[in-house]
N, C-alpha and C. Protein backbone atom coordinates (compact mmCIF):
# COMPACT_ATOMS: atom_id res chain seq x y z
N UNK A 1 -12.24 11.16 3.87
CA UNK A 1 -12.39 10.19 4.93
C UNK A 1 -12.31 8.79 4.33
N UNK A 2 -11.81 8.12 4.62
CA UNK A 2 -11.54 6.62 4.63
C UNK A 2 -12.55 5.69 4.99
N UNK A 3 -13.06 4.91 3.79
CA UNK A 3 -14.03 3.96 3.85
C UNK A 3 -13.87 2.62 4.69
N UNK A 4 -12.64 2.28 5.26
CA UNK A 4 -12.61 1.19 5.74
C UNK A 4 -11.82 1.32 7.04
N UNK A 5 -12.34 1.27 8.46
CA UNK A 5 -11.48 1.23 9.09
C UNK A 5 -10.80 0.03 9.99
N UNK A 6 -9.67 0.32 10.32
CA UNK A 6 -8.90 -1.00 10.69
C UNK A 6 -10.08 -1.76 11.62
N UNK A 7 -10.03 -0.88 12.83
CA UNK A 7 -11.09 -1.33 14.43
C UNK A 7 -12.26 -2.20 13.78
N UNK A 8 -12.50 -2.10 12.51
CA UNK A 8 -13.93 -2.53 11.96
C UNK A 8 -14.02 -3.63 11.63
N UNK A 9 -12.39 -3.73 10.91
CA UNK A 9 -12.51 -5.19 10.52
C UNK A 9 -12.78 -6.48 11.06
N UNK A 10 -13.87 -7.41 10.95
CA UNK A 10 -14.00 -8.32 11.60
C UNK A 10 -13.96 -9.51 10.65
N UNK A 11 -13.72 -10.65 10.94
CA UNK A 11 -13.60 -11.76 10.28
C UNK A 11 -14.36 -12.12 9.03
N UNK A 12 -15.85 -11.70 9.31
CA UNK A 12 -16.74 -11.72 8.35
C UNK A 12 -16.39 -10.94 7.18
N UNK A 13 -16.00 -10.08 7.77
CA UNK A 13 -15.80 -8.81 6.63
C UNK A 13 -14.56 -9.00 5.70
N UNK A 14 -13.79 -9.69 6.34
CA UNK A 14 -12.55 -10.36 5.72
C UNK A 14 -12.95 -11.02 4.85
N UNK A 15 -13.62 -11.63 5.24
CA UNK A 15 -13.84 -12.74 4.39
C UNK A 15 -14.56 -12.12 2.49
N UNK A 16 -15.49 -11.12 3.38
CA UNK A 16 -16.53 -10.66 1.86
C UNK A 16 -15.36 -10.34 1.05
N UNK A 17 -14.56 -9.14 1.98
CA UNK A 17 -13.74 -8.21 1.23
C UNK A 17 -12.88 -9.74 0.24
N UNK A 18 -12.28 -10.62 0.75
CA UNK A 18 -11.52 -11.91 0.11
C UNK A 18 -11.75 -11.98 -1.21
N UNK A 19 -13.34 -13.15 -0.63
CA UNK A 19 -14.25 -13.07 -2.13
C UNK A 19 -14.44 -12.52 -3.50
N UNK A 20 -14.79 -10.80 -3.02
CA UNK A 20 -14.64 -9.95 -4.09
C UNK A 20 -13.65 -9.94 -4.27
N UNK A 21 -12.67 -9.79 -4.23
CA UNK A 21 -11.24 -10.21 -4.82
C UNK A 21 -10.12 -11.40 -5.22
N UNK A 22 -10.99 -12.35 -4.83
CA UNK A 22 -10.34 -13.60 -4.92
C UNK A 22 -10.02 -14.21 -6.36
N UNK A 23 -10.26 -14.15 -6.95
CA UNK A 23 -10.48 -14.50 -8.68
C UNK A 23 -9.33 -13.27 -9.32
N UNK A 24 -9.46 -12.30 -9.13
CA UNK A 24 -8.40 -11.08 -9.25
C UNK A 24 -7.28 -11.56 -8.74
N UNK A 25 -7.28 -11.78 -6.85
CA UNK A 25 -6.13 -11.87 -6.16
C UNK A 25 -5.16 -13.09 -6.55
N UNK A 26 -6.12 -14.08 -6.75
CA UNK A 26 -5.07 -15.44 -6.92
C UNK A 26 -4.50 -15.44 -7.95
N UNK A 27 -5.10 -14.95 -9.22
CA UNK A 27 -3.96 -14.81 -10.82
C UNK A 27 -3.53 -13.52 -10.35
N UNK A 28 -3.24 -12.48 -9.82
CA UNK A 28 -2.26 -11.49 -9.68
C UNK A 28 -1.03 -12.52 -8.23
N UNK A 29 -1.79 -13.06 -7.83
CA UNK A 29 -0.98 -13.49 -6.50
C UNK A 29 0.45 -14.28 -6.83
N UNK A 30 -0.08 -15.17 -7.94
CA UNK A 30 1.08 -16.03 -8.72
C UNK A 30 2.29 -15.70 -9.17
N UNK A 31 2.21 -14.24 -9.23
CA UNK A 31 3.16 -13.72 -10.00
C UNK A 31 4.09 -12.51 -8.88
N UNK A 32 3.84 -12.81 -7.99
CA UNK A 32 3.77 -11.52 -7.08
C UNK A 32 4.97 -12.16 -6.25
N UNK A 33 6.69 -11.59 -6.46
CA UNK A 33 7.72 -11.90 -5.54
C UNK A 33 8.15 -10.96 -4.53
N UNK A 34 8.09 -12.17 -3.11
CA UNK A 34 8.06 -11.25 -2.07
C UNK A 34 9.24 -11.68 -1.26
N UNK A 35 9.99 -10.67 -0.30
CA UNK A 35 11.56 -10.69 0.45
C UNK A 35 10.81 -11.13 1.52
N UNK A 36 11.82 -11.65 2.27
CA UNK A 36 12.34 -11.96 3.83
C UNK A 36 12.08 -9.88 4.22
N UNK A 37 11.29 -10.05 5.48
CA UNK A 37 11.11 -8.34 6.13
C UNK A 37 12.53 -7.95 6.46
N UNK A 38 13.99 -8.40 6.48
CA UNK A 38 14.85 -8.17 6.91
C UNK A 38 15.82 -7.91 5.63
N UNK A 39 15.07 -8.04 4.72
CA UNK A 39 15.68 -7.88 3.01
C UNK A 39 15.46 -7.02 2.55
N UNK A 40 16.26 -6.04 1.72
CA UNK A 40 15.82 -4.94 0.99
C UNK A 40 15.68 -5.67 -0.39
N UNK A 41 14.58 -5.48 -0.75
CA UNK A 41 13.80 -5.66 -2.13
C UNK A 41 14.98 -4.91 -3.55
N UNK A 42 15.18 -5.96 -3.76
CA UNK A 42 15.97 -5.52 -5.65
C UNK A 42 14.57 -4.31 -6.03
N UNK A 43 15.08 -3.11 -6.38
CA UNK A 43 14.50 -2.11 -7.15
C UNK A 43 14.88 -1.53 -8.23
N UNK A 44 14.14 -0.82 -8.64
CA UNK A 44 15.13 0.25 -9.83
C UNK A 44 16.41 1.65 -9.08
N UNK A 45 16.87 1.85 -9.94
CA UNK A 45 17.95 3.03 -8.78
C UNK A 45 17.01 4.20 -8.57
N UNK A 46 16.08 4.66 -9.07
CA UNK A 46 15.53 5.29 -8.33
C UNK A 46 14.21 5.03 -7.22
N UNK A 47 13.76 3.81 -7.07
CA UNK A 47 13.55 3.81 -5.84
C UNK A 47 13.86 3.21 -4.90
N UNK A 48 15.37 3.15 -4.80
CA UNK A 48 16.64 3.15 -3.86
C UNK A 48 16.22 3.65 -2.35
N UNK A 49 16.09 3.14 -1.57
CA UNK A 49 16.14 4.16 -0.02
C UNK A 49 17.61 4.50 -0.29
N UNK A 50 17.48 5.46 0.59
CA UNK A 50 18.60 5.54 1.23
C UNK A 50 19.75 5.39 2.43
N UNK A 51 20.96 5.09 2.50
CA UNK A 51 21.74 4.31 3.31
C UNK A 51 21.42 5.08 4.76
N UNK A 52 21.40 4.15 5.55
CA UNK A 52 20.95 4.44 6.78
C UNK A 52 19.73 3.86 7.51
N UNK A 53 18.66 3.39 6.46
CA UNK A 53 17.82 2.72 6.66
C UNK A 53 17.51 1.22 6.10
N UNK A 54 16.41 0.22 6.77
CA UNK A 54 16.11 -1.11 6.33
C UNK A 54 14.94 -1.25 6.59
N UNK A 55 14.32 -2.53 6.05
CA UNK A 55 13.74 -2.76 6.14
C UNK A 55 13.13 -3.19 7.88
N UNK A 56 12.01 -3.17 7.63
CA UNK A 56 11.57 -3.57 9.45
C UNK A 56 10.34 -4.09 9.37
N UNK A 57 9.26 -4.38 8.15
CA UNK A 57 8.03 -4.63 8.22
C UNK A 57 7.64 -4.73 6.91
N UNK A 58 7.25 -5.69 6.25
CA UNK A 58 6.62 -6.14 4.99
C UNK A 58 5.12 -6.42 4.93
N UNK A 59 4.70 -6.04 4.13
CA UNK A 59 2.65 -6.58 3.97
C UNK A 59 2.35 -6.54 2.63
N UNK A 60 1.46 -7.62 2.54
CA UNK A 60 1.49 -7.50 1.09
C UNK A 60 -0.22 -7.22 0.96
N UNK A 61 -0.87 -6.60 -0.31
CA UNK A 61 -2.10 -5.52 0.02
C UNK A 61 -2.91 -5.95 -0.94
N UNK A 62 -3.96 -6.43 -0.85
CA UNK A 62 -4.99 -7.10 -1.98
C UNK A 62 -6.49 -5.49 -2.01
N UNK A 63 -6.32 -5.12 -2.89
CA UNK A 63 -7.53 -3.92 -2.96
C UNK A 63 -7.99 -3.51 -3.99
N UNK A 64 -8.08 -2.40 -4.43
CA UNK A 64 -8.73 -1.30 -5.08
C UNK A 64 -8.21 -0.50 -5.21
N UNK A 65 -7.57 0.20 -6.60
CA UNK A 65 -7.55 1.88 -6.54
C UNK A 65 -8.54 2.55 -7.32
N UNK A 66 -9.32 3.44 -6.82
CA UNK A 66 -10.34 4.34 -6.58
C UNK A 66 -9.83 5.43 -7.83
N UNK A 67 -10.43 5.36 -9.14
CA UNK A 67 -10.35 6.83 -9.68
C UNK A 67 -12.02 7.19 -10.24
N UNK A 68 -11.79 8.57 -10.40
CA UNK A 68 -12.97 8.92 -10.67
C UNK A 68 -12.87 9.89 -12.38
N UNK A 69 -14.36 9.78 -12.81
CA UNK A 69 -14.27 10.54 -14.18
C UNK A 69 -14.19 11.79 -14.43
N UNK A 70 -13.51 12.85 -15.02
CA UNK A 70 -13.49 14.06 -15.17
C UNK A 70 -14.44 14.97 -16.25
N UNK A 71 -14.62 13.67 -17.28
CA UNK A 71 -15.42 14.54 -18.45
C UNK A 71 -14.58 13.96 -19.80
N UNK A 72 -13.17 13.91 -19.14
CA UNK A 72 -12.15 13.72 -19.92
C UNK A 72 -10.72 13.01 -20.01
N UNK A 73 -10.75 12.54 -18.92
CA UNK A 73 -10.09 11.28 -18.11
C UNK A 73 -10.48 10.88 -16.85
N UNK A 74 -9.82 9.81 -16.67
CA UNK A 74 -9.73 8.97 -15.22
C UNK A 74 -8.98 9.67 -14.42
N UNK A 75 -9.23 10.15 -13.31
CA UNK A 75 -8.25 10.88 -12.08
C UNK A 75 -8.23 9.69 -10.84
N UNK A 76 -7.03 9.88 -10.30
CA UNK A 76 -6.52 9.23 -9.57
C UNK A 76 -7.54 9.45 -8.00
N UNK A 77 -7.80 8.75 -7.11
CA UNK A 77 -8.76 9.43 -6.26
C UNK A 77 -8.16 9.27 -5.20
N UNK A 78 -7.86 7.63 -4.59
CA UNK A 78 -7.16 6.83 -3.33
C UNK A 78 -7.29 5.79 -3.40
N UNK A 79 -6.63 5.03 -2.84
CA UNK A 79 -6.72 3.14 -2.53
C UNK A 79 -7.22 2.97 -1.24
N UNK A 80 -7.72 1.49 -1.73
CA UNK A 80 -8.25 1.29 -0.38
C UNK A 80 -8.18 -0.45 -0.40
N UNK A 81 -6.81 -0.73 0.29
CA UNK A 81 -6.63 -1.93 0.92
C UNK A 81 -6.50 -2.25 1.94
N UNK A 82 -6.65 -3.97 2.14
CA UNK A 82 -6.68 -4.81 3.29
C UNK A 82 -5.04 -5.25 2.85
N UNK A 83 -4.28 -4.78 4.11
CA UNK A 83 -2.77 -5.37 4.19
C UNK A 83 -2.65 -6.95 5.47
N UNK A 84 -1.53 -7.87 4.34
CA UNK A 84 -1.90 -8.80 4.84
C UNK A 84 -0.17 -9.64 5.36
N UNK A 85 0.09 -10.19 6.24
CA UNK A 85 1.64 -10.56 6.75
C UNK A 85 1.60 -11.97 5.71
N UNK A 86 2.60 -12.79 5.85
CA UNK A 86 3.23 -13.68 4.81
C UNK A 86 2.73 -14.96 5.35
N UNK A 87 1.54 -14.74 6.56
CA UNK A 87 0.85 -15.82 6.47
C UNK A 87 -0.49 -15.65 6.61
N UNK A 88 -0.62 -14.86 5.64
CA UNK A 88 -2.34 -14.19 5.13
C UNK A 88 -3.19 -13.99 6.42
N UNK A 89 -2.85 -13.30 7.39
CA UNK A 89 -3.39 -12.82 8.52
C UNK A 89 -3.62 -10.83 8.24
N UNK A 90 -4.51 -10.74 8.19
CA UNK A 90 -4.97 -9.30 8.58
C UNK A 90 -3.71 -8.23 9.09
N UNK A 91 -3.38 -7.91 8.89
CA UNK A 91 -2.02 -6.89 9.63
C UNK A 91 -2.67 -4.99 9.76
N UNK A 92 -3.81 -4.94 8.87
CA UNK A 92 -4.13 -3.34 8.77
C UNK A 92 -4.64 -3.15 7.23
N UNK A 93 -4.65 -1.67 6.97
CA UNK A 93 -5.29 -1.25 6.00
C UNK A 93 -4.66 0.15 5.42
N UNK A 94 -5.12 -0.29 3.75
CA UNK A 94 -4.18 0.96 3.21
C UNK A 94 -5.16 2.04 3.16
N UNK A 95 -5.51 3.32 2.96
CA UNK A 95 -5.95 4.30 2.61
C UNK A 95 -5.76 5.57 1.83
N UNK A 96 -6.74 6.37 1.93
CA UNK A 96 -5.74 7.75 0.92
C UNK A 96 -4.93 8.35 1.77
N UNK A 97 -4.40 9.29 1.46
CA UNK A 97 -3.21 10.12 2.34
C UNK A 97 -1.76 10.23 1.62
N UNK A 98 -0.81 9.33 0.95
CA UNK A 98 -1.71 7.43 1.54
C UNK A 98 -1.27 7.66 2.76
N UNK A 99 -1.95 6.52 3.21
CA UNK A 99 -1.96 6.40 4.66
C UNK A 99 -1.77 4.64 4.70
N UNK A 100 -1.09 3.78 5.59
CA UNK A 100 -0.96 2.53 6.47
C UNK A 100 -1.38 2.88 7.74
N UNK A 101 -2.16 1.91 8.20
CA UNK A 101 -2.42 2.09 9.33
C UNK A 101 -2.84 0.08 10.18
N UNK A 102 -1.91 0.05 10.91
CA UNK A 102 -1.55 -1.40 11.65
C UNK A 102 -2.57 -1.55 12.67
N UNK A 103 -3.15 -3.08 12.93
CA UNK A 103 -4.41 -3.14 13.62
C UNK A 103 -3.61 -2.79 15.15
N UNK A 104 -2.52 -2.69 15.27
CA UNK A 104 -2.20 -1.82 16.61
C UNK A 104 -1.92 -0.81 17.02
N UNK A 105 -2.38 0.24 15.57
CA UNK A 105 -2.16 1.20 16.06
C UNK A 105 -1.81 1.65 15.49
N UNK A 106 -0.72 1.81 15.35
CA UNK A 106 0.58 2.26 14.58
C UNK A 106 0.30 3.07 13.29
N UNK A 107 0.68 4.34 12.75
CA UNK A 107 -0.16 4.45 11.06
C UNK A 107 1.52 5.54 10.71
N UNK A 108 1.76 5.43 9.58
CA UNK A 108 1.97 6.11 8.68
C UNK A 108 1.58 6.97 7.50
N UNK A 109 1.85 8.24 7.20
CA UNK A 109 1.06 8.49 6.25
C UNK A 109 2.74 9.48 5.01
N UNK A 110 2.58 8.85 3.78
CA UNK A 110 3.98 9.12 2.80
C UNK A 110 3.69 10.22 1.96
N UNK A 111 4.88 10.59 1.30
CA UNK A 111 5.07 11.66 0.34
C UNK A 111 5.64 10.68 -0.98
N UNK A 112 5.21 10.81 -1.32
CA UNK A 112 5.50 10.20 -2.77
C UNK A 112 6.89 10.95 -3.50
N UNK A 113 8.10 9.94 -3.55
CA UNK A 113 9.47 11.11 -3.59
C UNK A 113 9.93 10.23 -5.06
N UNK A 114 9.48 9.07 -5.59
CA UNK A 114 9.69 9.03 -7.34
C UNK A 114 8.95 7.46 -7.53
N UNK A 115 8.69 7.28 -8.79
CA UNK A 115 8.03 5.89 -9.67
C UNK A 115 8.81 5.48 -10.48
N UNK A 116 8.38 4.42 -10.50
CA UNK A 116 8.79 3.43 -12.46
C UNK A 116 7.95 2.71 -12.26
N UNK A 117 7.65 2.62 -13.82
CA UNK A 117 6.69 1.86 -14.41
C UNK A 117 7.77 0.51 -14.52
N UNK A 118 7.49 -0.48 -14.30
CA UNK A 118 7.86 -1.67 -14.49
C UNK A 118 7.42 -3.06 -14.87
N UNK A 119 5.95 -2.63 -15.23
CA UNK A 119 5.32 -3.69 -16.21
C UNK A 119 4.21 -2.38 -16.01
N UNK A 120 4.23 -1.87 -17.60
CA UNK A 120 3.21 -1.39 -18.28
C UNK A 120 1.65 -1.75 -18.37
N UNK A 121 1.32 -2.67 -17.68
CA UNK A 121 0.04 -3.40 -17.34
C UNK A 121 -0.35 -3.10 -15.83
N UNK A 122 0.60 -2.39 -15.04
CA UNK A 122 0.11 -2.53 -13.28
C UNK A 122 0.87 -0.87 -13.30
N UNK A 123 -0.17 -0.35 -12.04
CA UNK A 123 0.21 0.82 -11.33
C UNK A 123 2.02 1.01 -11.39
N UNK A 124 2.53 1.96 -11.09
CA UNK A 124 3.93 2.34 -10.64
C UNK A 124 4.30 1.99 -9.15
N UNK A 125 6.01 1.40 -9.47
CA UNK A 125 6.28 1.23 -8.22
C UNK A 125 6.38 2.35 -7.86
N UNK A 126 6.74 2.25 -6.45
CA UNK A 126 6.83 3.96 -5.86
C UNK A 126 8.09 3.99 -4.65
N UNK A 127 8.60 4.93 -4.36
CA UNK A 127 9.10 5.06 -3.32
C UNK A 127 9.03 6.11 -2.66
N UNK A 128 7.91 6.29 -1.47
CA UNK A 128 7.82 7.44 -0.26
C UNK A 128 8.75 7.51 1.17
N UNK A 129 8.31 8.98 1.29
CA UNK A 129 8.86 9.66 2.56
C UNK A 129 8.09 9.37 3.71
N UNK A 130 8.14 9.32 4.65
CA UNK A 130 6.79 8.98 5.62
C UNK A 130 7.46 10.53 6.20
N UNK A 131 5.79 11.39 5.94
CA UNK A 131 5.52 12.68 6.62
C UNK A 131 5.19 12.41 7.89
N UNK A 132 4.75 11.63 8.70
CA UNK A 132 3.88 11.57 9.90
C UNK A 132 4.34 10.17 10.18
N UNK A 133 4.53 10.02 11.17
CA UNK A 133 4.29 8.63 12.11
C UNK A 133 3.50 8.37 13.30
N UNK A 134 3.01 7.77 13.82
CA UNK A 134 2.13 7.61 15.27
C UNK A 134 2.27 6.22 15.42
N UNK A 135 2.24 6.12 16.67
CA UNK A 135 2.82 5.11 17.50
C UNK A 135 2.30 5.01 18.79
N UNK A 136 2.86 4.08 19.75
CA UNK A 136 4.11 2.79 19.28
C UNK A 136 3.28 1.78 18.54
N UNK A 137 4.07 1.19 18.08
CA UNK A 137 3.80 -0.04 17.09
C UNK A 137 4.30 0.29 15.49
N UNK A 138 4.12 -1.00 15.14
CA UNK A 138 4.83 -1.47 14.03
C UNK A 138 5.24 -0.47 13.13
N UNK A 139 4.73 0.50 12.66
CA UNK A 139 4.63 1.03 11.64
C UNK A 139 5.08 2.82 11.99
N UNK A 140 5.20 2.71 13.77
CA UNK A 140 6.00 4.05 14.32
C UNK A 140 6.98 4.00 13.61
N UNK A 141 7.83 5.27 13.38
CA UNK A 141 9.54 5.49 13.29
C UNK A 141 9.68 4.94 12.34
N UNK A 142 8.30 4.77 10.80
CA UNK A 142 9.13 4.14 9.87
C UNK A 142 9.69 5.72 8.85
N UNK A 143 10.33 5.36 8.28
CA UNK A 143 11.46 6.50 7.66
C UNK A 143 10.77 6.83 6.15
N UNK A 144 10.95 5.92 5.78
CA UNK A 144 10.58 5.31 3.89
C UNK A 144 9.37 3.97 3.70
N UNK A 145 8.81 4.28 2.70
CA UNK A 145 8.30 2.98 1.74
C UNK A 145 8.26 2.85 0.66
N UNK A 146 8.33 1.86 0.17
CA UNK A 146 8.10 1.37 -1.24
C UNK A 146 7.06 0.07 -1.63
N UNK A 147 6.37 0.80 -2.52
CA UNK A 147 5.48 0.05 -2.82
C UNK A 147 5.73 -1.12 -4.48
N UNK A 148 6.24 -2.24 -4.22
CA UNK A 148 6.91 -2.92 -5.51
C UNK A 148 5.95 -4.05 -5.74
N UNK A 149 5.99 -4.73 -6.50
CA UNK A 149 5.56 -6.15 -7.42
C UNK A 149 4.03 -5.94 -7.20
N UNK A 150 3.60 -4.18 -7.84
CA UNK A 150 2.33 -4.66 -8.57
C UNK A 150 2.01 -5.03 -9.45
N UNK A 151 0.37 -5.12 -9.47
CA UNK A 151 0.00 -6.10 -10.27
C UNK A 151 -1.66 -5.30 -10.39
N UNK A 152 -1.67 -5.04 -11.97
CA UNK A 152 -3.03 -4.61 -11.98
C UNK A 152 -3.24 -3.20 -11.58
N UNK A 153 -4.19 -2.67 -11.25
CA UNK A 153 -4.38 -1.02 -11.10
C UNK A 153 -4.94 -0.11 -11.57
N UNK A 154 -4.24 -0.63 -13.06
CA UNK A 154 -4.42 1.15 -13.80
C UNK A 154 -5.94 1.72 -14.26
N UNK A 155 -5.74 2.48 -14.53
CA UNK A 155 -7.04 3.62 -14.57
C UNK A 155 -7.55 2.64 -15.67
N UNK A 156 -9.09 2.33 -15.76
CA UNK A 156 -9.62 1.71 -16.84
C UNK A 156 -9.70 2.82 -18.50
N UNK A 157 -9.22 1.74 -19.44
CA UNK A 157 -9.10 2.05 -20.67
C UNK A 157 -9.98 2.70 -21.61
N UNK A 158 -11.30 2.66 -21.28
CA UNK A 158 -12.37 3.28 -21.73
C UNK A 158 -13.02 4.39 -20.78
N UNK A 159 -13.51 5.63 -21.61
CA UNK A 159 -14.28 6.44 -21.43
C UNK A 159 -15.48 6.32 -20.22
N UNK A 160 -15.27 6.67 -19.40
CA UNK A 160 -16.82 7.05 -18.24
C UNK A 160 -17.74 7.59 -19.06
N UNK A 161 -18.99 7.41 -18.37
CA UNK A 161 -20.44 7.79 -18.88
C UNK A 161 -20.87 9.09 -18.48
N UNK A 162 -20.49 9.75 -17.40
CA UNK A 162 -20.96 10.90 -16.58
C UNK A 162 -19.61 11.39 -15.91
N UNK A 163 -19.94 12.45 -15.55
CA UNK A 163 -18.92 12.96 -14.74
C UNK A 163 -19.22 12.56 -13.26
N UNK A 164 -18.11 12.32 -12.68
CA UNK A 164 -18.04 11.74 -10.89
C UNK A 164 -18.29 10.16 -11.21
N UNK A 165 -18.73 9.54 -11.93
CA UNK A 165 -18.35 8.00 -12.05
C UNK A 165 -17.26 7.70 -11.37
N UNK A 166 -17.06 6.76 -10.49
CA UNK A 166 -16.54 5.81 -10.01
C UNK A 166 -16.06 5.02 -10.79
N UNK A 167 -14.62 4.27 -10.57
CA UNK A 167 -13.88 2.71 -11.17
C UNK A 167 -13.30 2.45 -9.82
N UNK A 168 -13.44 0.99 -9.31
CA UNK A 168 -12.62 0.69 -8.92
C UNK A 168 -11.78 -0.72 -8.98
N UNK A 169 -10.38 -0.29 -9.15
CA UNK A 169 -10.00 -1.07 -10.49
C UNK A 169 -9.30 -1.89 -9.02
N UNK A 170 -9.44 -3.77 -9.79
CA UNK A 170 -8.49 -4.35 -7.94
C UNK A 170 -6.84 -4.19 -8.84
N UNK A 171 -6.06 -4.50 -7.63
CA UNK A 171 -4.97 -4.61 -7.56
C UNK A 171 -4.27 -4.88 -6.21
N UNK A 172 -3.06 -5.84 -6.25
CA UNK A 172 -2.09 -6.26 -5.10
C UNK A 172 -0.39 -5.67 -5.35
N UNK A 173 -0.19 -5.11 -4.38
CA UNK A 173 1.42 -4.49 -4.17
C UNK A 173 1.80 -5.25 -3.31
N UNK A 174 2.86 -4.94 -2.75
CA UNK A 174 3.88 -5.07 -1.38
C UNK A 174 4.53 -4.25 -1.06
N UNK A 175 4.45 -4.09 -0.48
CA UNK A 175 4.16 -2.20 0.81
C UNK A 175 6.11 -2.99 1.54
N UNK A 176 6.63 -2.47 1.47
CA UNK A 176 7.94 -1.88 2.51
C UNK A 176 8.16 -1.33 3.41
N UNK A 177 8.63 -1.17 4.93
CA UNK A 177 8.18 0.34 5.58
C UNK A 177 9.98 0.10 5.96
N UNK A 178 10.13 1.06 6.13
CA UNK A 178 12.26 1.21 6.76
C UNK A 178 12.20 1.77 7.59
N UNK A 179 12.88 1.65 8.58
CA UNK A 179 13.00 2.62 9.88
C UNK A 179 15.01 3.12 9.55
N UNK A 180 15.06 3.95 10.24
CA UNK A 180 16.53 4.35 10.67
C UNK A 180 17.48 3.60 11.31
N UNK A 181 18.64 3.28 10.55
CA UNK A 181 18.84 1.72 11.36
C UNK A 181 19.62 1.96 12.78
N UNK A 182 20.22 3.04 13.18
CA UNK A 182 20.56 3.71 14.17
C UNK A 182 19.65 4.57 15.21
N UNK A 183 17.66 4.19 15.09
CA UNK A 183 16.90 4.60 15.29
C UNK A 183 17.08 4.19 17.38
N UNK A 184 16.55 4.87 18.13
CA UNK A 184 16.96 4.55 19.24
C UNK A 184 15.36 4.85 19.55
N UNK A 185 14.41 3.88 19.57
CA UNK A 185 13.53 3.86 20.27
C UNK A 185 13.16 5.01 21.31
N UNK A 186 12.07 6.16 21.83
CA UNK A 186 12.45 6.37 22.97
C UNK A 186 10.88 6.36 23.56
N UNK A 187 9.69 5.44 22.85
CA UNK A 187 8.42 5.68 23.86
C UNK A 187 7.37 6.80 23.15
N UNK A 188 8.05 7.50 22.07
CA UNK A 188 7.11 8.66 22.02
C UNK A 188 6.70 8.59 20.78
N UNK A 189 5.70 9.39 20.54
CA UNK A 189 4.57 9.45 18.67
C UNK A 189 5.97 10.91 18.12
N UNK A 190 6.00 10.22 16.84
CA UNK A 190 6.33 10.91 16.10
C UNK A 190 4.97 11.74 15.22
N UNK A 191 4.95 13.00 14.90
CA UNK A 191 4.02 13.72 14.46
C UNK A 191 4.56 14.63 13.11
């Protein structure tokens, strides 16, 4: 279950969530290049969409990824960000699954279909399948995402104390979503 939900977010809470990340967000923020939503993002060839689809919706995601201790490494657990439009307005929230989910509604949830590492210091870019869609809104009928120009992430470098320890390490991406560019709208949830 997901610690943060969209309906919840209220201004205040924006704000805390900011704070705790603000010192993180603004030196990762500097460095962080972002497209026009009508641009497909320069990638590596493998996380290429594929022809037929574009872009339709950009957010860029200031958070946390969540791993936990095994005894013997860091395991990957889920993220949990606040996604934000290109004029730092609230747009939704990331979760495990993964899951996007748009303050209107709208959610996606992806299959993870390949990575590159592209600065050895931050998580992998990624490029997913979207298994599920629900709708209408923004984030219905999207096809693909890619998650590019992170920053920060990775599993912390030292040893946990106990087993089930918690890290949660911040980090900012920029989330992609593509729809089908021959997609014909027709009113209904994709499932």
């Amino acid at each position: 279950m997901n610690t943060l939900q969209v309906n919840e977010l209220d201004p205040s809470q924006v704000r805390v969530f900011k704070s705790r990340c603000a010192a993180v967000a603004l030196s990762l923020l500097a460095f962080t290049v972002c497209a026009r939503a009508d641009d497909s993002p320069t990638v590596p060839a493998s996380l290429v969409v594929p022809a037929g689809n574009e872009v339709h919706f950009h957010a860029h995601a200031v958070g946390v990824q969540i791993y936990t201790w095994n005894g013997t490494a860091w395991v990957f657990k889920a993220p949990e960000a606040v996604l934000f439009d290109s004029a730092g307005n609230v747009v939704g929230i990331h979760y495990a699954g993964p899951s996007w989910e748009s303050r209107d509604g709208s959610k996606v949830v992806g299959v993870r279909l390949a990575g590159s590492t592209v600065d050895p210091t931050a998580i992998p870019w990624l490029l997913l399948r979207a298994a599920t869609t629900t709708g209408p809104g923004v984030l219905a009928r999207t096809t693909y995402i890619q998650r590019l120009n992170t920053r920060a992430g990775l599993a912390p470098a030292t040893a946990g104390t106990s087993i089930g320890q918690e890290a949660r390490v911040a980090y900012t991406a920029d989330y992609y979503f593509y729809r089908a560019v021959n997609d014909e709208f027709d009113g209904q949830e994709q499932e």
